[in-house]
C-alpha atoms as a PDB file:
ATOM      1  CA  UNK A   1     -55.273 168.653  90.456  1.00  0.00           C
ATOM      2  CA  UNK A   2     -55.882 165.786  88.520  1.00  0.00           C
ATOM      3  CA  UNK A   3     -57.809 162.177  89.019  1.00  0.00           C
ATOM      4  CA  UNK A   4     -55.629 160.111  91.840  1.00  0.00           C
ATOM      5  CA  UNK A   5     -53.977 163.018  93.389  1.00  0.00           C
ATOM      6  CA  UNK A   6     -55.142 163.527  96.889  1.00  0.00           C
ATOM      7  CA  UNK A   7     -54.114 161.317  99.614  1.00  0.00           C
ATOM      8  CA  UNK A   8     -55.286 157.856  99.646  1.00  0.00           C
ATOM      9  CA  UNK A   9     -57.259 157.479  96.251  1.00  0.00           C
ATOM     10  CA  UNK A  10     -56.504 155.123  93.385  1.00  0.00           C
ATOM     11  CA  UNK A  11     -56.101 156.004  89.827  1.00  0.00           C
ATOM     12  CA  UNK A  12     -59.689 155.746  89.415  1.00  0.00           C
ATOM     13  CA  UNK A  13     -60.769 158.020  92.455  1.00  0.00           C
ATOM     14  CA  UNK A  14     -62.040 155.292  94.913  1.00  0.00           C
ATOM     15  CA  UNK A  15     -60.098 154.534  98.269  1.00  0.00           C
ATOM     16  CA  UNK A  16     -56.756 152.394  97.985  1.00  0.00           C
ATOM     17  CA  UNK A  17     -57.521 149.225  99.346  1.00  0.00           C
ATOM     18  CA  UNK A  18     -54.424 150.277 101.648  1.00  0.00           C
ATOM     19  CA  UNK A  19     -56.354 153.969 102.997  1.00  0.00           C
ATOM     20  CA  UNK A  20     -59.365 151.606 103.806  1.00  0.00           C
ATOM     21  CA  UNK A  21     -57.519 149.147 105.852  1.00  0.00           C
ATOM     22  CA  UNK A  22     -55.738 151.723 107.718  1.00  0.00           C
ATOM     23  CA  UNK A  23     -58.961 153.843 108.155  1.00  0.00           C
ATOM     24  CA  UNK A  24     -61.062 150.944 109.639  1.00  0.00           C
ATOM     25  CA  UNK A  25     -57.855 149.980 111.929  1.00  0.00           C
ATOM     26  CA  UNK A  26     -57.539 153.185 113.749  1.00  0.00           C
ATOM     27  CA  UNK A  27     -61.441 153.136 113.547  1.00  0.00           C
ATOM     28  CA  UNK A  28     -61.415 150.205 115.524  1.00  0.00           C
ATOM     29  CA  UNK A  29     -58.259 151.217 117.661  1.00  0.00           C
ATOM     30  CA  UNK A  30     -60.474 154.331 118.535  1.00  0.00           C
ATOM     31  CA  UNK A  31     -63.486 152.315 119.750  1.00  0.00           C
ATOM     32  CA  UNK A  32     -61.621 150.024 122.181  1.00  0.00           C
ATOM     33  CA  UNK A  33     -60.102 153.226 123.344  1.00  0.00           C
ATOM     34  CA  UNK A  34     -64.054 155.031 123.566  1.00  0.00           C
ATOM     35  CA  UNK A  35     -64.888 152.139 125.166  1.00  0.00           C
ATOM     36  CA  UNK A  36     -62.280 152.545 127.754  1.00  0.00           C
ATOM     37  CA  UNK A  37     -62.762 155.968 128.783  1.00  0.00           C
ATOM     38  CA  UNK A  38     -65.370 155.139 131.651  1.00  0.00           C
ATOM     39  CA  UNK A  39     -62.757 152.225 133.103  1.00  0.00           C
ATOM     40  CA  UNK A  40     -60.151 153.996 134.832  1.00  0.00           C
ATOM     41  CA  UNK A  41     -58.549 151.980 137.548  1.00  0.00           C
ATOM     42  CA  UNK A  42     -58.882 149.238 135.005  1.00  0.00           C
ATOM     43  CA  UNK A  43     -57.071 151.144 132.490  1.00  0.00           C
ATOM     44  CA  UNK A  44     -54.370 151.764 135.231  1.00  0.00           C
ATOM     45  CA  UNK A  45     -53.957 148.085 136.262  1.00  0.00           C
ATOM     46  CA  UNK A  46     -53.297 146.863 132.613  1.00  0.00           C
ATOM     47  CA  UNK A  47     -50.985 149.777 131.839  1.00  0.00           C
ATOM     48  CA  UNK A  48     -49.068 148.783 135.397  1.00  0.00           C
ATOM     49  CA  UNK A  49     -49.038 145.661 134.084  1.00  0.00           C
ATOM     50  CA  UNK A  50     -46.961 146.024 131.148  1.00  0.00           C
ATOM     51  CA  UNK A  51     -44.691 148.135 132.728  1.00  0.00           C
ATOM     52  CA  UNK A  52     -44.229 145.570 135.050  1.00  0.00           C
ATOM     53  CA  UNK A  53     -43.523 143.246 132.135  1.00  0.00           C
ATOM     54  CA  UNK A  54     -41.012 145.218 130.697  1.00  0.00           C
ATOM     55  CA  UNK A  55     -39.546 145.520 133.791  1.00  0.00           C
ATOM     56  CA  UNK A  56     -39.012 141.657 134.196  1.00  0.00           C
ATOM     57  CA  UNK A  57     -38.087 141.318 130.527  1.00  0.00           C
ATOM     58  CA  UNK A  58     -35.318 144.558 130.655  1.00  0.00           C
ATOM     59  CA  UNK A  59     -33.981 142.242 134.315  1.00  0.00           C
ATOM     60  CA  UNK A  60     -33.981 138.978 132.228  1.00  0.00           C
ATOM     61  CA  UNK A  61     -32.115 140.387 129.567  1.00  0.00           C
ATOM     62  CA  UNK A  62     -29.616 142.361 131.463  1.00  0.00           C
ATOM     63  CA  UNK A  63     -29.791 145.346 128.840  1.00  0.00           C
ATOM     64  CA  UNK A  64     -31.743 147.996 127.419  1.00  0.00           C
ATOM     65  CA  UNK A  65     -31.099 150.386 129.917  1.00  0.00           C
ATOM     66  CA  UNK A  66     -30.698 153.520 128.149  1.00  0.00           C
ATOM     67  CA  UNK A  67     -34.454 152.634 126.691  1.00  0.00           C
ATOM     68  CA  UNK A  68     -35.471 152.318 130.327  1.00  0.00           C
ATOM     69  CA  UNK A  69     -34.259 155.508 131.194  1.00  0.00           C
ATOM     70  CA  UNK A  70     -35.585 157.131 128.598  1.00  0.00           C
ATOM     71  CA  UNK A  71     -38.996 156.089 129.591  1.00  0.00           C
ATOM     72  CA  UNK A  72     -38.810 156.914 133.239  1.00  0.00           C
ATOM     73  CA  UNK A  73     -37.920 160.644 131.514  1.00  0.00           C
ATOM     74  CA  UNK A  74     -41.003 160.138 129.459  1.00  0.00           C
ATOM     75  CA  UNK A  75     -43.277 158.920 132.324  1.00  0.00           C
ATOM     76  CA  UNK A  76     -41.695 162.159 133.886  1.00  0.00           C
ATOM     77  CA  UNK A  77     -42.245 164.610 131.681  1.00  0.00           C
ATOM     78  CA  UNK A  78     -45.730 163.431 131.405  1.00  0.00           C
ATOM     79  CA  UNK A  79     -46.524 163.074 135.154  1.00  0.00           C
ATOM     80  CA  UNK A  80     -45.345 166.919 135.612  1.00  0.00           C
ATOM     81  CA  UNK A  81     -48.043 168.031 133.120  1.00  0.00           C
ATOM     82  CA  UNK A  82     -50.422 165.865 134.656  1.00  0.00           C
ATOM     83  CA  UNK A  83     -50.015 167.999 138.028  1.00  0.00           C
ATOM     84  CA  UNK A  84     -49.267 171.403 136.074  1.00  0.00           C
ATOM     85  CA  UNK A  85     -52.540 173.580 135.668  1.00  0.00           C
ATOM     86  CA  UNK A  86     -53.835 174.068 131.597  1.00  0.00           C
ATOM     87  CA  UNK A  87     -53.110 177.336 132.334  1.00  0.00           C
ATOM     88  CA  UNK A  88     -49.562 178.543 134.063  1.00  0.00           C
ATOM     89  CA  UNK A  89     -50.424 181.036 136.873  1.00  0.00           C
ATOM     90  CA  UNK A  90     -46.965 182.523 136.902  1.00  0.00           C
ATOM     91  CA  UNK A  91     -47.562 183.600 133.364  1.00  0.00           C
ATOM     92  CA  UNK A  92     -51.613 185.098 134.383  1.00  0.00           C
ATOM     93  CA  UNK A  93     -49.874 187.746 137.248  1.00  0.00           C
ATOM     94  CA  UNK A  94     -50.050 190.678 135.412  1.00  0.00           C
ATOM     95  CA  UNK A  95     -52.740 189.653 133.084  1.00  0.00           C
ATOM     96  CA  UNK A  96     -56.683 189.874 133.844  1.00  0.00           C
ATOM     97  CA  UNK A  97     -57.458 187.750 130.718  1.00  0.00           C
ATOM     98  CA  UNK A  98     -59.380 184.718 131.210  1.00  0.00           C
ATOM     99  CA  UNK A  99     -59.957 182.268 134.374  1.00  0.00           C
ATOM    100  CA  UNK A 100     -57.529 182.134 137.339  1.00  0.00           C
ATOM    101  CA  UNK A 101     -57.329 179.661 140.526  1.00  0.00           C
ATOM    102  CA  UNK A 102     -58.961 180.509 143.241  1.00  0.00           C
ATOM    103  CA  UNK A 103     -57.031 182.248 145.663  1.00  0.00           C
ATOM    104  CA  UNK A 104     -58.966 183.331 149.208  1.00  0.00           C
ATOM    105  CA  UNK A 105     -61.380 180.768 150.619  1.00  0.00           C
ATOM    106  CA  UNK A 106     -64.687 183.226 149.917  1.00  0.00           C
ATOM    107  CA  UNK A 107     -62.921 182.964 146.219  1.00  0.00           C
ATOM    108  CA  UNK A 108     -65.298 181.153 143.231  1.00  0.00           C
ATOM    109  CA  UNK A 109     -64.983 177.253 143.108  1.00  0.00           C
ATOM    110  CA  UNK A 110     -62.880 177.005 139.582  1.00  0.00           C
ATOM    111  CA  UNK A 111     -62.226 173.457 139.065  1.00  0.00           C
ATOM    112  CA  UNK A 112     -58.144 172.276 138.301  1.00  0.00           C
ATOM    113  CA  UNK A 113     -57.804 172.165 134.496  1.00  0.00           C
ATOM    114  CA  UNK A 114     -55.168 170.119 134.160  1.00  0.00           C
ATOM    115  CA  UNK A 115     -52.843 170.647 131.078  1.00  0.00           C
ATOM    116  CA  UNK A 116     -52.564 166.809 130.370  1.00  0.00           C
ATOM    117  CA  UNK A 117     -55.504 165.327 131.108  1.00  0.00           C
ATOM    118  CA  UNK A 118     -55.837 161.581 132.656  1.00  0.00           C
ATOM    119  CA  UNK A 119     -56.882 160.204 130.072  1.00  0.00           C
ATOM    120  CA  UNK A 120     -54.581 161.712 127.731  1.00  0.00           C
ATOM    121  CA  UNK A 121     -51.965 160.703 130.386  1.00  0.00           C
ATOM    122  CA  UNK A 122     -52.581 156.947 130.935  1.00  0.00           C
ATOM    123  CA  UNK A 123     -52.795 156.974 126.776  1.00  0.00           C
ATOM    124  CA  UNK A 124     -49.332 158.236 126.367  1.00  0.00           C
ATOM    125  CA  UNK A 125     -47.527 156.200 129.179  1.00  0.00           C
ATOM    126  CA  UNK A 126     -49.266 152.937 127.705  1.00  0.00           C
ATOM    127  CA  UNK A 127     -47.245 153.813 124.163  1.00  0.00           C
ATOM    128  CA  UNK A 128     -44.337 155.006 125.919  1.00  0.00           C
ATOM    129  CA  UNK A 129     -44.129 151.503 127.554  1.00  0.00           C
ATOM    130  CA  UNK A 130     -45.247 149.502 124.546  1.00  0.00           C
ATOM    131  CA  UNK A 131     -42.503 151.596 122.061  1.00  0.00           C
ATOM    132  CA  UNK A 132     -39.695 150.570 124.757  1.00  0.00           C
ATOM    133  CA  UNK A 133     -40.933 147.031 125.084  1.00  0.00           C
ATOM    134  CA  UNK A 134     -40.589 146.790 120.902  1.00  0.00           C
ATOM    135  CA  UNK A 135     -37.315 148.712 121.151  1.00  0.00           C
ATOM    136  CA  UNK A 136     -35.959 145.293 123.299  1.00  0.00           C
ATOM    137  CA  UNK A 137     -36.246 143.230 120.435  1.00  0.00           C
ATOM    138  CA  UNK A 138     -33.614 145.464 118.429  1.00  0.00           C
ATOM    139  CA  UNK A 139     -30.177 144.912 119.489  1.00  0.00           C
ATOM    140  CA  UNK A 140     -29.453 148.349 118.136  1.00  0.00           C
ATOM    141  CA  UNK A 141     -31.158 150.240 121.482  1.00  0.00           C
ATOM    142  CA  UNK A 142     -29.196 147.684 123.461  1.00  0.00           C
ATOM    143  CA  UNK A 143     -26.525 150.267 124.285  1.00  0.00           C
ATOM    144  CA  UNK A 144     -23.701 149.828 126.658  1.00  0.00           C
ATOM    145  CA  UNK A 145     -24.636 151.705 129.597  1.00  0.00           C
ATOM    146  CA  UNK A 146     -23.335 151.538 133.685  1.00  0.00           C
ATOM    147  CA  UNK A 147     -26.864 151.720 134.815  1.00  0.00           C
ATOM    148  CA  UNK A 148     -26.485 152.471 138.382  1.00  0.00           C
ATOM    149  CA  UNK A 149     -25.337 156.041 137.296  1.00  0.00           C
ATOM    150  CA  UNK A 150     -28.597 156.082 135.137  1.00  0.00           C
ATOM    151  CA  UNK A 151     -30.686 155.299 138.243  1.00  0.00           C
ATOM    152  CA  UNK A 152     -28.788 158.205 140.414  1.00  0.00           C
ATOM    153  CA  UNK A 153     -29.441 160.530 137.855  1.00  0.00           C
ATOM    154  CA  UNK A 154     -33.030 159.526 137.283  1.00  0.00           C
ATOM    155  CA  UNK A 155     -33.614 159.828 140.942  1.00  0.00           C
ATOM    156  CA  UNK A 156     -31.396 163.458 140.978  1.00  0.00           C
ATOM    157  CA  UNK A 157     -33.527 164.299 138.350  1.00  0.00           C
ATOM    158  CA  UNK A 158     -36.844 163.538 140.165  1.00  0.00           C
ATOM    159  CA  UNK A 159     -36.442 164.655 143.230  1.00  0.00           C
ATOM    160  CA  UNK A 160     -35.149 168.087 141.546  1.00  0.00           C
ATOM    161  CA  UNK A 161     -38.708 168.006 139.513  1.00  0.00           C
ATOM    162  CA  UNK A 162     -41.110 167.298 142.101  1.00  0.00           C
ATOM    163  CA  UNK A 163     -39.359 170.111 144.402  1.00  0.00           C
ATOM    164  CA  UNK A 164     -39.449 172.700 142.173  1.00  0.00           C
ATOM    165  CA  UNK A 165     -43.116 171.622 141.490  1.00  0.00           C
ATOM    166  CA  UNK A 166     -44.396 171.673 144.667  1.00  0.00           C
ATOM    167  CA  UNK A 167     -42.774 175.278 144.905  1.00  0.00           C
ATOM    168  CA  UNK A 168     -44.800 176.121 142.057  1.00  0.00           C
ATOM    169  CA  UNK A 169     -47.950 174.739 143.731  1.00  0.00           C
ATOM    170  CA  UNK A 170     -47.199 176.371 146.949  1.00  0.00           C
ATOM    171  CA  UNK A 171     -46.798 179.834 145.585  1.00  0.00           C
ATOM    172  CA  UNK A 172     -49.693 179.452 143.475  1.00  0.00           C
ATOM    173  CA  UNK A 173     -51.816 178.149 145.802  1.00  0.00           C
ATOM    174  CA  UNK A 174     -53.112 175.013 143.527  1.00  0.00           C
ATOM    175  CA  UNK A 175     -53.671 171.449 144.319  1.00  0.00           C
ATOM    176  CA  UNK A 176     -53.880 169.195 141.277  1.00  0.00           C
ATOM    177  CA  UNK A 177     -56.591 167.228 142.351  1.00  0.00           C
ATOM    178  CA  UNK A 178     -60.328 168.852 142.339  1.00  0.00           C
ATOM    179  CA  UNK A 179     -62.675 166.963 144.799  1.00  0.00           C
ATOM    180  CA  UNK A 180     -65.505 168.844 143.645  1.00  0.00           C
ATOM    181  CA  UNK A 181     -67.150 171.885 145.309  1.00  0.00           C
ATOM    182  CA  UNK A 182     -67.528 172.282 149.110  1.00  0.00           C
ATOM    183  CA  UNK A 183     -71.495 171.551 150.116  1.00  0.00           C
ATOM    184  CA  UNK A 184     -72.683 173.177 153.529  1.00  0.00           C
ATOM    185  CA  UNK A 185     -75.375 171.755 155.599  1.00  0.00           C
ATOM    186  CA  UNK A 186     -77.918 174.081 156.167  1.00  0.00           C
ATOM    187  CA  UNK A 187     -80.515 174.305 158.926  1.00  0.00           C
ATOM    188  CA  UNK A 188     -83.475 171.731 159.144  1.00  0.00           C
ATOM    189  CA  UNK A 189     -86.822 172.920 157.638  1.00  0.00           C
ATOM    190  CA  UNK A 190     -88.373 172.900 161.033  1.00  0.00           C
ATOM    191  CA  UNK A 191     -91.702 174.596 159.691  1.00  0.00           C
ATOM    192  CA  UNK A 192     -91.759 171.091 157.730  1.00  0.00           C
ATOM    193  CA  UNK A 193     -95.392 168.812 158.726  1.00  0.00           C
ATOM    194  CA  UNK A 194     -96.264 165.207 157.675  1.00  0.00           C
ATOM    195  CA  UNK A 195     -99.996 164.211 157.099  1.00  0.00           C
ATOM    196  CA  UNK A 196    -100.371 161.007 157.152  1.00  0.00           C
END
């Protein structure tokens, strides 16, 4: 391998002044994202907030519908792994490897491991909504579309989803959302004395 060869150096070995840019940009992207983390229904209201945006803007412009629906298949898609366990307990029946859910109420407390985390989640929708709001501005997504048979089959599509989800949940005996571990009171210290 010679001088200049490997990905983002110059002829003479040091950085491109393009690599170094592009570094400290996602460097900074990835702070403000750090900094984030602890801000949750914050997070939530802004991403809300440009969905709501791009709702107005796709009703203003009387298009982009196709783009729409192909982020409420997104949102979908990522919503169902939000609620699906990291690991499928359908697949775990036979197998003794590794942790299960809890399945008797004596049973371990195992925490829900979700397979996309929230975090992870509210990242992915934010993009989702900020690629479609981008795609508005190109005529080229703008495709002809009869968008009430979009919305039926969104809905169809949903409600088809979430049933055969809660199935899943059901027979598996999972809730997606841990509250944390069940605390019992236990019986005053009556041996207890105060001096004063």
């Amino acid at each position: 391998m010679s001088e200049g060869d490997s990905v983002g150096e110059s002829v003479h070995g040091k950085p491109s002044v393009v690599y170094r840019f592009f570094t400290r940009l996602g460097q900074i992207y990835q702070s403000w994202l750090d900094k984030s983390t602890p801000y949750t229904a914050v997070r939530w209201v802004v991403t809300l907030g440009l969905s709501f945006v791009y709702m107005i803007r796709v009703y203003l412009l009387q298009g982009w519908y196709i783009v729409t629906y192909a982020l409420g298949i997104y949102h979908l898609n990522l919503f169902i792994a939000f609620l699906s366990p990291k690991v499928d307990p359908s697949l775990m029946e036979d197998s003794d490897d590794g942790p299960s859910l809890p399945t008797k109420q004596n049973e371990e407390f195992r925490p829900f491991i979700r397979r996309l985390p929230e975090f992870k989640f509210w990242h992915a929708a934010t993009k989702g909504i900020l690629v479609a709001m981008v795609c508005t501005f190109f005529e080229a997504f703008n495709v002809p579309v009869f968008w009430p048979i979009l919305v039926m089959y969104f809905i169809m599509l949903f409600c088809i989803t979430m049933k055969r989800q809660i199935k899943h949940m059901i027979k598996y005996r999972y809730i997606p959302f841990t509250h944390g571990k069940r605390t019992y009171k236990g019986k005053e210290d009556a041996g207890k004395t105060f001096s004063s």
